[in-house]
PDB file of N, CA and C in Angstrom:
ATOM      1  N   UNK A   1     200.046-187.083-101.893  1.00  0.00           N
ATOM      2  CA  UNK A   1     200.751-186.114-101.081  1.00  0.00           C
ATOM      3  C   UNK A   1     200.219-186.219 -99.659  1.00  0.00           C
ATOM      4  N   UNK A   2     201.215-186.145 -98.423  1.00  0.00           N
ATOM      5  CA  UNK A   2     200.452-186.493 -96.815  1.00  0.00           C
ATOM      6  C   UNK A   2     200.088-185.091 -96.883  1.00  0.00           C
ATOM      7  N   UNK A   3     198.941-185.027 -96.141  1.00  0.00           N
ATOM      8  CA  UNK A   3     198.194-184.129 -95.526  1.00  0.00           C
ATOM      9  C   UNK A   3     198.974-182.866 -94.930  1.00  0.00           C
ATOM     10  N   UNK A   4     200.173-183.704 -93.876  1.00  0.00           N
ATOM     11  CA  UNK A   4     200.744-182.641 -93.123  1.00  0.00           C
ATOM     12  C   UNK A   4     201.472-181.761 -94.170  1.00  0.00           C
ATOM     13  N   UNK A   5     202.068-181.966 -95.297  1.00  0.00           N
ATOM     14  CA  UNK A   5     203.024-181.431 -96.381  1.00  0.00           C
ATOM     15  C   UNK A   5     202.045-179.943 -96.557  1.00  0.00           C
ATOM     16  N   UNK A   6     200.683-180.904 -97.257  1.00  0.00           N
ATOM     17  CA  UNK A   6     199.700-179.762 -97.781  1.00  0.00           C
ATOM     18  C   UNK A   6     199.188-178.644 -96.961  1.00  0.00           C
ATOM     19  N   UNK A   7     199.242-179.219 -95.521  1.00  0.00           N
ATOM     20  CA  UNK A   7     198.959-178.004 -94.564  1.00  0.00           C
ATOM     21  C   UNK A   7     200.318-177.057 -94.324  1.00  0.00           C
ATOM     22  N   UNK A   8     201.238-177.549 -94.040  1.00  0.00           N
ATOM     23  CA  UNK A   8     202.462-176.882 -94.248  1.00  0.00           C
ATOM     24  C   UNK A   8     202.463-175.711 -95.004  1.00  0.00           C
ATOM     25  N   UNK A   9     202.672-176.315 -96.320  1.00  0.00           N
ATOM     26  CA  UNK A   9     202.423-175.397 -97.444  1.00  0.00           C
ATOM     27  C   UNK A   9     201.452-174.519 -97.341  1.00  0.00           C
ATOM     28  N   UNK A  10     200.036-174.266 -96.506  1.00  0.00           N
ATOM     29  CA  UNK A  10     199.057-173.982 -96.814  1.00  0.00           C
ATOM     30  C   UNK A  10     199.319-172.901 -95.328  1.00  0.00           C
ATOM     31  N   UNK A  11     200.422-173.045 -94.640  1.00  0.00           N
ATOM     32  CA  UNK A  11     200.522-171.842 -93.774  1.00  0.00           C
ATOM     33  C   UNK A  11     201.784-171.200 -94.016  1.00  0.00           C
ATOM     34  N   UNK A  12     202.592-171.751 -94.724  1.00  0.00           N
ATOM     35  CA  UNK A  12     203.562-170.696 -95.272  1.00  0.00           C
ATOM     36  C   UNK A  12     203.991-170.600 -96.613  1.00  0.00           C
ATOM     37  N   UNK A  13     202.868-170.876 -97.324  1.00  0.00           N
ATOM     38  CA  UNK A  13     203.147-170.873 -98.941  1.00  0.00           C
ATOM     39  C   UNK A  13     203.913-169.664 -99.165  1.00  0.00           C
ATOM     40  N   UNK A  14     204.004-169.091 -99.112  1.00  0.00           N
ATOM     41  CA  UNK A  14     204.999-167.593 -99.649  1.00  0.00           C
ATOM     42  C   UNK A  14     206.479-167.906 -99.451  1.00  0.00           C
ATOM     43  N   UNK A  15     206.892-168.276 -98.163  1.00  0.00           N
ATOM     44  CA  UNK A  15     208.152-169.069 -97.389  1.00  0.00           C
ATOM     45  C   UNK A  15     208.885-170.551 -98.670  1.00  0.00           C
ATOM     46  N   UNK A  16     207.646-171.564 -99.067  1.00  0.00           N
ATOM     47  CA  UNK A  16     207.690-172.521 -99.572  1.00  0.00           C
ATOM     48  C   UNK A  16     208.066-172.704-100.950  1.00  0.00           C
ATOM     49  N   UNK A  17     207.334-171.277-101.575  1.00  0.00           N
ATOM     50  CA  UNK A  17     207.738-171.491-103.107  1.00  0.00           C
ATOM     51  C   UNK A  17     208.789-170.412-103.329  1.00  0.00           C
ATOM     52  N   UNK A  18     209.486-169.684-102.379  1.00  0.00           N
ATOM     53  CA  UNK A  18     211.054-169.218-102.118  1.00  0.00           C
ATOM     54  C   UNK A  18     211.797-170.142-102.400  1.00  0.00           C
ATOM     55  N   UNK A  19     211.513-170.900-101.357  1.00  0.00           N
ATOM     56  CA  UNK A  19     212.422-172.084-101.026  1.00  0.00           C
ATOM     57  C   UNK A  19     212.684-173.097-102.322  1.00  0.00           C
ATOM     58  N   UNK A  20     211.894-173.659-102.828  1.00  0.00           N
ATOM     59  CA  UNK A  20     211.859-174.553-103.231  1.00  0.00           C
ATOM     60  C   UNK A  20     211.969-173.998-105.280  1.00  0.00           C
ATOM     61  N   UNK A  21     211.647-172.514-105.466  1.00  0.00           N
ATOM     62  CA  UNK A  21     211.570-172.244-106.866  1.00  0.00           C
ATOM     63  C   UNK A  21     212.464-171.007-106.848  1.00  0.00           C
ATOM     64  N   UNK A  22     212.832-170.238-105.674  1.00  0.00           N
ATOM     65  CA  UNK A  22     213.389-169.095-105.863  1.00  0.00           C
ATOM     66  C   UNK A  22     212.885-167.939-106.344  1.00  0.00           C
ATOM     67  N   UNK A  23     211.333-167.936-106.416  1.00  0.00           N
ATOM     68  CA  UNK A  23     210.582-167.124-106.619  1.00  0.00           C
ATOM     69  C   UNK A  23     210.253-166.492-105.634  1.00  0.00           C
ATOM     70  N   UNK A  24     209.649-164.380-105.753  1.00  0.00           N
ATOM     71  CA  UNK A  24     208.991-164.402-104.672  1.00  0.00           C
ATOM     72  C   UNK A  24     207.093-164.248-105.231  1.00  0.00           C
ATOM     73  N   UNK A  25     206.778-164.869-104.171  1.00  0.00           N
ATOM     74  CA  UNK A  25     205.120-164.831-104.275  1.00  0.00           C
ATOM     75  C   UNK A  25     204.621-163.147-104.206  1.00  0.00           C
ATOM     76  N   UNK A  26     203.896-163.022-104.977  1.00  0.00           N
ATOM     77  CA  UNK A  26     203.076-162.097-105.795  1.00  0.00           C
ATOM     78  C   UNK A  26     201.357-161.792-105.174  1.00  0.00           C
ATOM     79  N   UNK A  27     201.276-162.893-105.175  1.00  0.00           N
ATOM     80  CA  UNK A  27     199.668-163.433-104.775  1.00  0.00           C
ATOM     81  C   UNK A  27     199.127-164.535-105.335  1.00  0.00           C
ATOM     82  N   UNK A  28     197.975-165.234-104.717  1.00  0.00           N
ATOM     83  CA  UNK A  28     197.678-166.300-104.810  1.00  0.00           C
ATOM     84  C   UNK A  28     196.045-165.564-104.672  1.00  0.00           C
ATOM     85  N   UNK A  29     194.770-165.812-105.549  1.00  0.00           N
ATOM     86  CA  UNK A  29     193.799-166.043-105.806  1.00  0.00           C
ATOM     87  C   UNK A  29     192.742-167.067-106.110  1.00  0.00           C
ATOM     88  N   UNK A  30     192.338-167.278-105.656  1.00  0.00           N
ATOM     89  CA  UNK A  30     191.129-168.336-105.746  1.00  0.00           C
ATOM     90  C   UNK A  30     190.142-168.049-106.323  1.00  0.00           C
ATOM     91  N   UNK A  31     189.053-168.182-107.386  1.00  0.00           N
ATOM     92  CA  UNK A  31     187.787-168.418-107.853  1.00  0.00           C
ATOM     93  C   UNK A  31     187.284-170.047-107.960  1.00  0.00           C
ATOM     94  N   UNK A  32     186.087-169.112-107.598  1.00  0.00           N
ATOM     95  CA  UNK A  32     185.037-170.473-107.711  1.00  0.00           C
ATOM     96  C   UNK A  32     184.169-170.206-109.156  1.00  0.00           C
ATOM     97  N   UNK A  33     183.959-171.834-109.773  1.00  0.00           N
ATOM     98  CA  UNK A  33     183.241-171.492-110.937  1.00  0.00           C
ATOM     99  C   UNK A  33     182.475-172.589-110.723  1.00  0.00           C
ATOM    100  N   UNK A  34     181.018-172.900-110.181  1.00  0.00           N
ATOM    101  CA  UNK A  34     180.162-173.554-110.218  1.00  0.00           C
ATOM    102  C   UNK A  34     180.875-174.771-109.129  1.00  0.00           C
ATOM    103  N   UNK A  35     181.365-175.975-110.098  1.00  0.00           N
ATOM    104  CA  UNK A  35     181.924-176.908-109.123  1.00  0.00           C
ATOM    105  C   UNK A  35     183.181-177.159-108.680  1.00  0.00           C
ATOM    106  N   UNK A  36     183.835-176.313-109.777  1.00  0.00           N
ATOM    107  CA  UNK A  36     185.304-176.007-109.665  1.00  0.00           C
ATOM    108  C   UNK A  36     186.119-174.949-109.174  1.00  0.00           C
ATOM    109  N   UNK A  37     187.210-174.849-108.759  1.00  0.00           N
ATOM    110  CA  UNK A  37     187.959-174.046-108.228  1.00  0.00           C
ATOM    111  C   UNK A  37     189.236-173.716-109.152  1.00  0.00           C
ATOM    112  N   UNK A  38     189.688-172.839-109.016  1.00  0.00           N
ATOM    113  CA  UNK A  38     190.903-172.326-110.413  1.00  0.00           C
ATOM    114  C   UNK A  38     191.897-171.148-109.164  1.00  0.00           C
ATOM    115  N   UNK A  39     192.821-171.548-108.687  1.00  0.00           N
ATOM    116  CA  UNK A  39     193.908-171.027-108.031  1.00  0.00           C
ATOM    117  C   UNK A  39     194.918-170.345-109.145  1.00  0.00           C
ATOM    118  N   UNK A  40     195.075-168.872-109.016  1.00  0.00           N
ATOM    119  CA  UNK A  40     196.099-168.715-109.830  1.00  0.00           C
ATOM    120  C   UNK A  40     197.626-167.834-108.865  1.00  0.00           C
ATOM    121  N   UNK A  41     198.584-168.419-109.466  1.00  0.00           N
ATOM    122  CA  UNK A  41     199.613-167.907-108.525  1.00  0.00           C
ATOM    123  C   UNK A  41     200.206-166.691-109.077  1.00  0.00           C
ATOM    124  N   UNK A  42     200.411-165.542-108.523  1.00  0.00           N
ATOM    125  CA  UNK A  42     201.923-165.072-108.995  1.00  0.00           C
ATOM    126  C   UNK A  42     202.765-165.050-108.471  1.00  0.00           C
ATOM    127  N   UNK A  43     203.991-165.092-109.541  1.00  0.00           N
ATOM    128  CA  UNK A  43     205.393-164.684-108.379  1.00  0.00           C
ATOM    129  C   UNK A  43     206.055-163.819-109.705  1.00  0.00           C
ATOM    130  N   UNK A  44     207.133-163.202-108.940  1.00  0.00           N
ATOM    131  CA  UNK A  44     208.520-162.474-109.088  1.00  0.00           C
ATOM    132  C   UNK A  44     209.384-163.313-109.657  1.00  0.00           C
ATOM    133  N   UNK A  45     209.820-163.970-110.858  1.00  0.00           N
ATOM    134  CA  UNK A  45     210.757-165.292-110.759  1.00  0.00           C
ATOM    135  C   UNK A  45     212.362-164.395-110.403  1.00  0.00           C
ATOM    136  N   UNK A  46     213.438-165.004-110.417  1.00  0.00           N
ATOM    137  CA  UNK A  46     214.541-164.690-110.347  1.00  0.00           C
ATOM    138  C   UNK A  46     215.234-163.810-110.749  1.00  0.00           C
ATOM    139  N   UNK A  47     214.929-163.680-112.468  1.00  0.00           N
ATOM    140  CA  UNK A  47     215.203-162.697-113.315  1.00  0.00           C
ATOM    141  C   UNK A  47     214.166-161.755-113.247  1.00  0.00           C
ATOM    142  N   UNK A  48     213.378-161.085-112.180  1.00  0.00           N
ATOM    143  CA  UNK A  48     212.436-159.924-112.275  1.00  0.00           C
ATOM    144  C   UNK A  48     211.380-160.085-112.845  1.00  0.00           C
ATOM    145  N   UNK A  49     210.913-161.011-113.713  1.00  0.00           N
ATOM    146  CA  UNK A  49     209.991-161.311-114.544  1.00  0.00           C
ATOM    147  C   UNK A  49     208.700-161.332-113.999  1.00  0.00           C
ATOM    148  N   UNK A  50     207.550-160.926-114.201  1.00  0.00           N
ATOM    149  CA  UNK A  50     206.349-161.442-113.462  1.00  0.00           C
ATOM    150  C   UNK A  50     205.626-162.310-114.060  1.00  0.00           C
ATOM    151  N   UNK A  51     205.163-163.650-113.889  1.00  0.00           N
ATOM    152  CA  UNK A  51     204.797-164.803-114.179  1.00  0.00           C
ATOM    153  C   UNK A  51     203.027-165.174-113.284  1.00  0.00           C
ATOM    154  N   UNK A  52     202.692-165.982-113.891  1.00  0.00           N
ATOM    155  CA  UNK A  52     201.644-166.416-113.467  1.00  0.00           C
ATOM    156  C   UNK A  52     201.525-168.101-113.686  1.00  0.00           C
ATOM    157  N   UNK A  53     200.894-168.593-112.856  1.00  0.00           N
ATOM    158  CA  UNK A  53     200.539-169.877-113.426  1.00  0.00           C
ATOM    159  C   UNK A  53     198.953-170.698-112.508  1.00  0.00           C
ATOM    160  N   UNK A  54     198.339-171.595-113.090  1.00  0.00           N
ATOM    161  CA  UNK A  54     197.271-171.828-112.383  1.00  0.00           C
ATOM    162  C   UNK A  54     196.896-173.275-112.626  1.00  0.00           C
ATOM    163  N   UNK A  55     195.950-172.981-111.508  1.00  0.00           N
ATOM    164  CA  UNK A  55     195.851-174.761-111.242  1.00  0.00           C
ATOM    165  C   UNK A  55     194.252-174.744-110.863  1.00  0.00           C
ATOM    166  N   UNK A  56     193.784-175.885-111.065  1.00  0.00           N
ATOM    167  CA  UNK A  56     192.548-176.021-110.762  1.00  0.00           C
ATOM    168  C   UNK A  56     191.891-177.624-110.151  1.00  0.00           C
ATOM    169  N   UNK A  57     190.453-177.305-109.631  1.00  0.00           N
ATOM    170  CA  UNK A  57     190.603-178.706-108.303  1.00  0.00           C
ATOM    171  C   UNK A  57     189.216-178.347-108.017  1.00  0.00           C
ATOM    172  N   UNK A  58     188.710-179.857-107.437  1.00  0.00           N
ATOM    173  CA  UNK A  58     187.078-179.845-107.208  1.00  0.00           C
ATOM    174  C   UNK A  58     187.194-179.088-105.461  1.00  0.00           C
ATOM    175  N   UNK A  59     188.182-178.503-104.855  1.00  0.00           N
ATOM    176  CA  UNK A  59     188.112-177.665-103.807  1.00  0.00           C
ATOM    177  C   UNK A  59     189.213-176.839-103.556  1.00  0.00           C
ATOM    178  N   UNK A  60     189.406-176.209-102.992  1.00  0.00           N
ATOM    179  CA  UNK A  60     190.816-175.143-102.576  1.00  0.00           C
ATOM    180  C   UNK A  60     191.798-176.175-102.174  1.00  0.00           C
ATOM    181  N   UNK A  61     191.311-177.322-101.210  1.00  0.00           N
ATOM    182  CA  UNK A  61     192.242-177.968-100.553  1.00  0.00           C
ATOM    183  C   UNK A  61     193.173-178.368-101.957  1.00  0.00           C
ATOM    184  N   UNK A  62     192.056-179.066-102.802  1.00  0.00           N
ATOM    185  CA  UNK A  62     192.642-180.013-103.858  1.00  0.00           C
ATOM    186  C   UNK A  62     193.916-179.189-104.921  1.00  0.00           C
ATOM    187  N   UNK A  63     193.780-177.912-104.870  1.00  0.00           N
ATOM    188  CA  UNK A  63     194.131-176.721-105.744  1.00  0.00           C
ATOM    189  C   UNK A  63     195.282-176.744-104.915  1.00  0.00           C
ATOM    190  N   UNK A  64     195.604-176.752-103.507  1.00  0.00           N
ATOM    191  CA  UNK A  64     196.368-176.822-102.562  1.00  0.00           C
ATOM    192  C   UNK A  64     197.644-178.102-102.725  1.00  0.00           C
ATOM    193  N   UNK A  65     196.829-178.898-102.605  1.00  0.00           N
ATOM    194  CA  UNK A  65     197.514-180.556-102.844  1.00  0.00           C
ATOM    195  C   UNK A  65     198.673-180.320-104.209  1.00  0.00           C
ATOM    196  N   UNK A  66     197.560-179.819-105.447  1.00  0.00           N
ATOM    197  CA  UNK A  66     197.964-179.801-106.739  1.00  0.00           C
ATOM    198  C   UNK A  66     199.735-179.227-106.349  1.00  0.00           C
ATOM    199  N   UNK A  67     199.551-178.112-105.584  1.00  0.00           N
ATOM    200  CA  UNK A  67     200.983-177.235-105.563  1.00  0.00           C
ATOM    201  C   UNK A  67     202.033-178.019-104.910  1.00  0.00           C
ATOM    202  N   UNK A  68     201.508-178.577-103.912  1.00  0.00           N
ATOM    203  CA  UNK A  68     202.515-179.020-103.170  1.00  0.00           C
ATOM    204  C   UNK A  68     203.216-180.241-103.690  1.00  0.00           C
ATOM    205  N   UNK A  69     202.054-181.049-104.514  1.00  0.00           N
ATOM    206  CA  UNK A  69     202.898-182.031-105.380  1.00  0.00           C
ATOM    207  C   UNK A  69     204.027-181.206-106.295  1.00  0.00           C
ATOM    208  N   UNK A  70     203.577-179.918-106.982  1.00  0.00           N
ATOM    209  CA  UNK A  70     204.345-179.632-108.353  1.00  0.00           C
ATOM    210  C   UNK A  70     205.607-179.134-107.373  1.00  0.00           C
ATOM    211  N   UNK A  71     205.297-178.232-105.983  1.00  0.00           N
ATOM    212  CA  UNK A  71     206.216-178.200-105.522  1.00  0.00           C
ATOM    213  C   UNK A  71     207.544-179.446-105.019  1.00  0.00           C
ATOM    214  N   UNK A  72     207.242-180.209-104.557  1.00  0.00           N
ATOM    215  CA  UNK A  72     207.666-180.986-103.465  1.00  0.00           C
ATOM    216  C   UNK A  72     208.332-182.315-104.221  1.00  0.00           C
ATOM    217  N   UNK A  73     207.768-182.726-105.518  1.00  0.00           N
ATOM    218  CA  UNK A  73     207.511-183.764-106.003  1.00  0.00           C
ATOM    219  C   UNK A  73     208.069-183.171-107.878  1.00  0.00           C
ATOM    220  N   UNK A  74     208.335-184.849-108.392  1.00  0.00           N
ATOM    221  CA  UNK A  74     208.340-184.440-109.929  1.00  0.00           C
ATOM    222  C   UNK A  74     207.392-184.811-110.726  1.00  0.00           C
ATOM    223  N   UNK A  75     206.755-184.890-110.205  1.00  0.00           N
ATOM    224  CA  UNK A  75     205.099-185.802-110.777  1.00  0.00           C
ATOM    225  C   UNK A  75     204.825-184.771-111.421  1.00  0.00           C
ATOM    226  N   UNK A  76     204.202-183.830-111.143  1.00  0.00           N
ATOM    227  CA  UNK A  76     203.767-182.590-111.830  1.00  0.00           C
ATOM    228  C   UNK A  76     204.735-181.188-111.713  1.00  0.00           C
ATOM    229  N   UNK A  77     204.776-180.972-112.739  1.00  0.00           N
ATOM    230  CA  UNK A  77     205.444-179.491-113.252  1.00  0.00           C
ATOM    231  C   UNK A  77     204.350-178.381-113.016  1.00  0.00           C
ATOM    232  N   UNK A  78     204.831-177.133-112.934  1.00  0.00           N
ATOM    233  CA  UNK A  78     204.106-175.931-113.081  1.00  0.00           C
ATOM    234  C   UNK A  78     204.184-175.180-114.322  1.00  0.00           C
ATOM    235  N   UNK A  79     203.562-174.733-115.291  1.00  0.00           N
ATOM    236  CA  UNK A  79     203.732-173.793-116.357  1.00  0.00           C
ATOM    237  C   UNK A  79     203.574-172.423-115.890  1.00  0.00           C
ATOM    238  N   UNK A  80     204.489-171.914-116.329  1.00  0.00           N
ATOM    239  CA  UNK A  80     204.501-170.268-115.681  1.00  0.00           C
ATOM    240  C   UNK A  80     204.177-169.679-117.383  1.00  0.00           C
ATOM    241  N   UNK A  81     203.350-168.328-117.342  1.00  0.00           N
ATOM    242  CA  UNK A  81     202.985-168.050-118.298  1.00  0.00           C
ATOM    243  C   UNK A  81     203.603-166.237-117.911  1.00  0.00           C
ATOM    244  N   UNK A  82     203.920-165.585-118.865  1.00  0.00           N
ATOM    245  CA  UNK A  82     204.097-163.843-118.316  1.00  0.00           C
ATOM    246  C   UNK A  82     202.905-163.094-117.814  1.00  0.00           C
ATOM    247  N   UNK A  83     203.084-162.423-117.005  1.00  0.00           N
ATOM    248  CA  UNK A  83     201.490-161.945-116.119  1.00  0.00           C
ATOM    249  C   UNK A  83     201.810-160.779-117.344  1.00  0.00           C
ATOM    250  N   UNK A  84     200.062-160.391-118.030  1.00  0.00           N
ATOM    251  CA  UNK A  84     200.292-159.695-119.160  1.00  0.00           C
ATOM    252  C   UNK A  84     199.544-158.404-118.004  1.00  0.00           C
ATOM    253  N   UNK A  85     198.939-158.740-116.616  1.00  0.00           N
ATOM    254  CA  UNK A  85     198.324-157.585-116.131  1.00  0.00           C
ATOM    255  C   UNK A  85     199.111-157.358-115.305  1.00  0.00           C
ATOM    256  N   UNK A  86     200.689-157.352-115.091  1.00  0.00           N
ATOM    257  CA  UNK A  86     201.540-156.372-114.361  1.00  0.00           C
ATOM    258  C   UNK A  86     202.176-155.324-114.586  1.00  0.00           C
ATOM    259  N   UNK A  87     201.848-154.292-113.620  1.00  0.00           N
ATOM    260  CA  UNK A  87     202.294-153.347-113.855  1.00  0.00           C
ATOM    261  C   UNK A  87     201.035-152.151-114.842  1.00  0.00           C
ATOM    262  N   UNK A  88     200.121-152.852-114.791  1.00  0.00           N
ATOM    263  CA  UNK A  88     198.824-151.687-115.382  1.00  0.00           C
ATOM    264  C   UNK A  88     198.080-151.213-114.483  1.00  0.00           C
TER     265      UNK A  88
END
């Protein structure tokens, strides 16, 4: 994935995964676990639903990259799972 894509994405991700999934963004979280990083997204999908899905990477950037491929690209898919903590 070029660099410029991932920075793109990385200043209007909310704008990007509208665009491109028809979702709206929820929030985006980051943890660190020792050497790894674990990004988890939410969004709003289409049908109201609240979803989650996550990705993980030896840095934020890489966690970054990960999206913009699943976004941008068919190389990688995203699994959306039901956010079981919405709405508590």
């Amino acid at each position: 994935m070029k660099r410029s894509a991932v920075v793109d994405l990385m200043l209007s991700v909310e704008h990007e995964i509208g665009w491109e999934s028809g979702a709206i963004l929820r929030g985006i979280n980051v943890k660190r676990d020792k050497s790894e990083y674990m990004m988890v997204i939410s969004v709003l999908s289409k049908d109201r639903k609240a979803l989650v899905s996550f990705i993980s990477g030896s840095s934020v950037y890489a966690c970054y990259e990960q999206l913009a491929a699943a976004l941008y690209t068919t190389s990688i898919t995203l699994r959306w799972y039901p956010d079981k903590y919405f709405g508590t």
